[in-house]
Protein backbone atom coordinates (compact mmCIF):
# COMPACT_ATOMS: atom_id res chain seq x y z
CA UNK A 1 74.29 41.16 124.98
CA UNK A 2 77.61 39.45 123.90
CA UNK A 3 77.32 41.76 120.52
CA UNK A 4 76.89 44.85 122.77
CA UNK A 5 79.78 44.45 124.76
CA UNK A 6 82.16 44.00 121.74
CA UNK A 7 81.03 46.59 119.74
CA UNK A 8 81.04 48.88 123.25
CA UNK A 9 85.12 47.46 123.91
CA UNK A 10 85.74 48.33 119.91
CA UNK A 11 83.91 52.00 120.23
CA UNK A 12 86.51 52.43 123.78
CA UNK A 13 89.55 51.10 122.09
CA UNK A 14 89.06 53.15 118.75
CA UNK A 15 88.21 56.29 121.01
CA UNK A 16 91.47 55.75 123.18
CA UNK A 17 93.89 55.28 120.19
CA UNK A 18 92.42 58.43 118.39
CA UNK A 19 92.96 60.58 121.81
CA UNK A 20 96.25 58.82 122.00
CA UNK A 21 96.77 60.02 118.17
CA UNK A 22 95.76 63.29 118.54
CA UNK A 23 97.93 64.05 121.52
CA UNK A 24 100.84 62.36 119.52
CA UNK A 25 99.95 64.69 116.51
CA UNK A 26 99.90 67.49 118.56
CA UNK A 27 103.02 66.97 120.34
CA UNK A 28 104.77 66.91 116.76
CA UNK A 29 103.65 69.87 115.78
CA UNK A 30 103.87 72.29 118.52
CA UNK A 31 106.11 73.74 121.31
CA UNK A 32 106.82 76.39 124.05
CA UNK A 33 103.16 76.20 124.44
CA UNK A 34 101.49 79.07 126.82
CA UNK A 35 98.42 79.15 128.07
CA UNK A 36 96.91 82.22 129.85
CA UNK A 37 98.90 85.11 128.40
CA UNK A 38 97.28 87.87 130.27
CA UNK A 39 97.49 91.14 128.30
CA UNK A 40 95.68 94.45 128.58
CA UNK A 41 93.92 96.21 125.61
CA UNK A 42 95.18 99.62 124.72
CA UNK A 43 93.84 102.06 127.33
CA UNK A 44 91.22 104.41 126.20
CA UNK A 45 89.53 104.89 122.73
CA UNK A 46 91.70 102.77 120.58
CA UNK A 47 92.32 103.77 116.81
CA UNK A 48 94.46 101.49 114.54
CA UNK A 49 94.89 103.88 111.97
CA UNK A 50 96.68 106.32 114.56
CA UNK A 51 98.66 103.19 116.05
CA UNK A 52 99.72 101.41 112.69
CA UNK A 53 101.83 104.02 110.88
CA UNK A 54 104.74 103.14 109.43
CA UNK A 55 107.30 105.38 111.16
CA UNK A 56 108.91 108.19 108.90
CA UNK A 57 110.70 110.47 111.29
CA UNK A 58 109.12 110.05 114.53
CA UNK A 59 106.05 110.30 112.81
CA UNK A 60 104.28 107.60 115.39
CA UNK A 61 105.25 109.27 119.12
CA UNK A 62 104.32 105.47 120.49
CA UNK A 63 106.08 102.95 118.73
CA UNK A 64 108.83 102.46 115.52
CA UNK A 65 106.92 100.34 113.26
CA UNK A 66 107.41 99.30 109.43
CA UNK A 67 103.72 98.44 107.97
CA UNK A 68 103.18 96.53 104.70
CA UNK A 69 101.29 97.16 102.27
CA UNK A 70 98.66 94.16 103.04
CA UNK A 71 98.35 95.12 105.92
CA UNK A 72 97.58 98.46 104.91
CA UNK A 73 94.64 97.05 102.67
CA UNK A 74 93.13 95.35 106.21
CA UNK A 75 93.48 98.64 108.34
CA UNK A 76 90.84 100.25 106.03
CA UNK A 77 88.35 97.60 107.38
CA UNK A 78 88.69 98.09 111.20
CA UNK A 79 87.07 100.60 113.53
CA UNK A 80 88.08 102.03 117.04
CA UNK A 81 87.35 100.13 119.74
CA UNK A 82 87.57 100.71 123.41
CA UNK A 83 88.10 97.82 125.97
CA UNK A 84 88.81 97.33 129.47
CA UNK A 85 89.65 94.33 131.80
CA UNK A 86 92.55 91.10 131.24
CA UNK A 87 92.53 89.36 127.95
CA UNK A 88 94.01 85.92 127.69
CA UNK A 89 95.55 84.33 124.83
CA UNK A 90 97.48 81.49 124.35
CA UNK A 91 100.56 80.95 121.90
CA UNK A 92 102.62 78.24 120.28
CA UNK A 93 105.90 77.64 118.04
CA UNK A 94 105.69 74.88 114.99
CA UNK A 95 108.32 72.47 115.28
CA UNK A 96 107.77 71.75 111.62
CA UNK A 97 106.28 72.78 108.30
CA UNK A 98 103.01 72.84 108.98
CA UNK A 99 99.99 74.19 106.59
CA UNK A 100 97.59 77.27 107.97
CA UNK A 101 94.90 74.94 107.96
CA UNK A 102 96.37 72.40 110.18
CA UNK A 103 97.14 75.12 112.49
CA UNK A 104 93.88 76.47 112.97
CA UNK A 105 92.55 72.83 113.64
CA UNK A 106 94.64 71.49 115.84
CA UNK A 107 95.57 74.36 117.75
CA UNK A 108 91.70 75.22 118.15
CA UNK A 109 92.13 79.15 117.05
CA UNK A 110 88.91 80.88 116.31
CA UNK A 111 89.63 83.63 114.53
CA UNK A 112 89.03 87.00 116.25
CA UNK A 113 87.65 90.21 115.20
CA UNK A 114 89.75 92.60 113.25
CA UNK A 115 88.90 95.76 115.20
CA UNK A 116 89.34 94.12 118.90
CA UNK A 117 92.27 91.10 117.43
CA UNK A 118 94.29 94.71 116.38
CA UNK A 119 93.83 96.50 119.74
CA UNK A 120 95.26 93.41 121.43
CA UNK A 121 98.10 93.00 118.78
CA UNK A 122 98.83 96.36 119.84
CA UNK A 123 99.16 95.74 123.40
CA UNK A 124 101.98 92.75 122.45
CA UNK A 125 103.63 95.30 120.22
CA UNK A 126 103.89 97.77 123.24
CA UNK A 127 105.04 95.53 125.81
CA UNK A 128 107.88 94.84 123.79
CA UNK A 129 108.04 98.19 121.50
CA UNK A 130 111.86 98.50 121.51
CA UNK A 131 112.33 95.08 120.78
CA UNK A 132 112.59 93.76 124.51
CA UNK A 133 111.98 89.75 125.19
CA UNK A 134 108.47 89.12 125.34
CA UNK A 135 105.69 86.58 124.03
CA UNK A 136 106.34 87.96 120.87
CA UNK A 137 108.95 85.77 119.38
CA UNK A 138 111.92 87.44 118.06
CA UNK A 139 114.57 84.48 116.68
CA UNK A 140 113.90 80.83 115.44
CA UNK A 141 114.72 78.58 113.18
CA UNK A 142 115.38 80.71 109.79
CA UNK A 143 116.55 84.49 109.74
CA UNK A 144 113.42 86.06 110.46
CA UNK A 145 110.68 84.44 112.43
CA UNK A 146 107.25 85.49 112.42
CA UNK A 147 104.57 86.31 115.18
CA UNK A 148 100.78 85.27 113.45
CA UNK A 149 97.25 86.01 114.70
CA UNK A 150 94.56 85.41 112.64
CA UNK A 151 91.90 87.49 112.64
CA UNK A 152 88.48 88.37 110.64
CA UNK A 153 85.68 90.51 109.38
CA UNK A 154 82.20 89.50 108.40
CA UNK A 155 83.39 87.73 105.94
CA UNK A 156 87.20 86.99 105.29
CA UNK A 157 89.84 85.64 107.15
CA UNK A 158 93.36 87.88 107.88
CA UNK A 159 96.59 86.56 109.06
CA UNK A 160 98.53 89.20 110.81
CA UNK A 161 102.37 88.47 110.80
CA UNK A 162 105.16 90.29 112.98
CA UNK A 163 109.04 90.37 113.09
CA UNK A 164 111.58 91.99 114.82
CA UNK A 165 113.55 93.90 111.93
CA UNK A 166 117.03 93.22 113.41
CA UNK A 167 118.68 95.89 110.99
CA UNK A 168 116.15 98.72 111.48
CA UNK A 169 115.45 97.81 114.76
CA UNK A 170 111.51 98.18 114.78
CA UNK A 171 108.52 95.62 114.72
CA UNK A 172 107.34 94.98 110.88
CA UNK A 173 103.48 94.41 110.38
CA UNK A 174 102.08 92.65 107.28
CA UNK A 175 98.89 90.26 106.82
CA UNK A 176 97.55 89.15 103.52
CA UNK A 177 93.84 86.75 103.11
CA UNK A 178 94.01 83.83 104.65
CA UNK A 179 95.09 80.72 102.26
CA UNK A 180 94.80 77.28 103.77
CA UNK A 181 97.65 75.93 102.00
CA UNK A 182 99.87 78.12 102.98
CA UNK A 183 103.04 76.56 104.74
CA UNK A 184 105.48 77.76 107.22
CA UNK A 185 108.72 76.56 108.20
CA UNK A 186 109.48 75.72 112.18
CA UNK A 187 109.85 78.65 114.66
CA UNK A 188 106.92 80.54 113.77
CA UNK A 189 105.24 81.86 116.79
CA UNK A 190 101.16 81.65 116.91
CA UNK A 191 98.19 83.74 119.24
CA UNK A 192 94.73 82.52 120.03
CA UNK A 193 92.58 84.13 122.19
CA UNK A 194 91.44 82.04 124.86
């Protein structure tokens, strides 16, 4: 009985200091965190390819918007959607270099699907389409500072990034394949659905 209760009293005080170190970790990682961002999907039939256009002479009526070339590549894979109802997401700035794959543990994200993750990413984008304050983040710590969601299909993992072009004045949309090594400096803004 005497071996029970000190290996029960080790098992409680290794379980409190690894809460204790989690919190701390998380803490000194992350700030301005927000839970229960409420937005509404796109109203309608949505279709990315009509949304994301890079804007040659008012060539998207909706929104000014500068699309790379990755992000090009993971248009092709998404389909229209159509959605209804509040969405919640949560966000978070890095408060230091921190690697994707840290961010994805300790900030729980669960990677979303590409055709529904780019009718919300939309919605952001809209609420804030002339480059109005917003959850979208729009200055940090460097010159430009991004907005990431992380998203998939059935078989890869996409990070979206999004910046406020300050000299063109529209909303820049890239994403490349997710790399876990890949590290970003403080003041980068990222979504999670809840």
């Amino acid at each position: 009985m005497k071996k029970l209760i000190i290996f029960l009293t080790a098992v409680t005080i290794i379980t409190v200091f690894q809460l204790s170190m989690y919190a701390q970790t998380k803490s000194n990682l992350f700030k301005n965190i927000e839970e229960n961002i409420q937005i509404n999907p796109m109203k309608g039939k949505f279709y990315p390819q009509k949304f994301y256009r890079s804007d040659y002479k008012g060539s998207n009526p909706e929104i000014s918007l500068w699309i790379g070339a990755g992000f090009q590549e993971i248009l092709r894979r998404a389909k229209p959607t159509e959605e209804s109802g509040v969405v919640l997401y949560r966000s978070c700035n890095v408060i230091k270099p921190i690697e994707d794959s840290i961010i994805i543990r300790e900030f729980k994200i669960k990677p979303e699907d590409i055709s529904i993750a780019l009718n919300h990413i939309a919605s952001f984008l809209m609420k804030q389409k002339n480059g109005e304050e917003g959850y979208l983040s729009k200055k940090g710590a460097g010159i430009v500072t991004y907005n990431f969601f992380f998203i998939k299909t059935n078989s890869s993992i996409f990070e979206v990034a999004i910046y406020w072009d300050l000299y063109d004045l529209r909303w820049y949309v890239d994403g490349w394949e997710y790399e876990k090594d890949i590290s970003w400096v403080r003041g980068n803004r990222f979504f999670a659905r809840n």
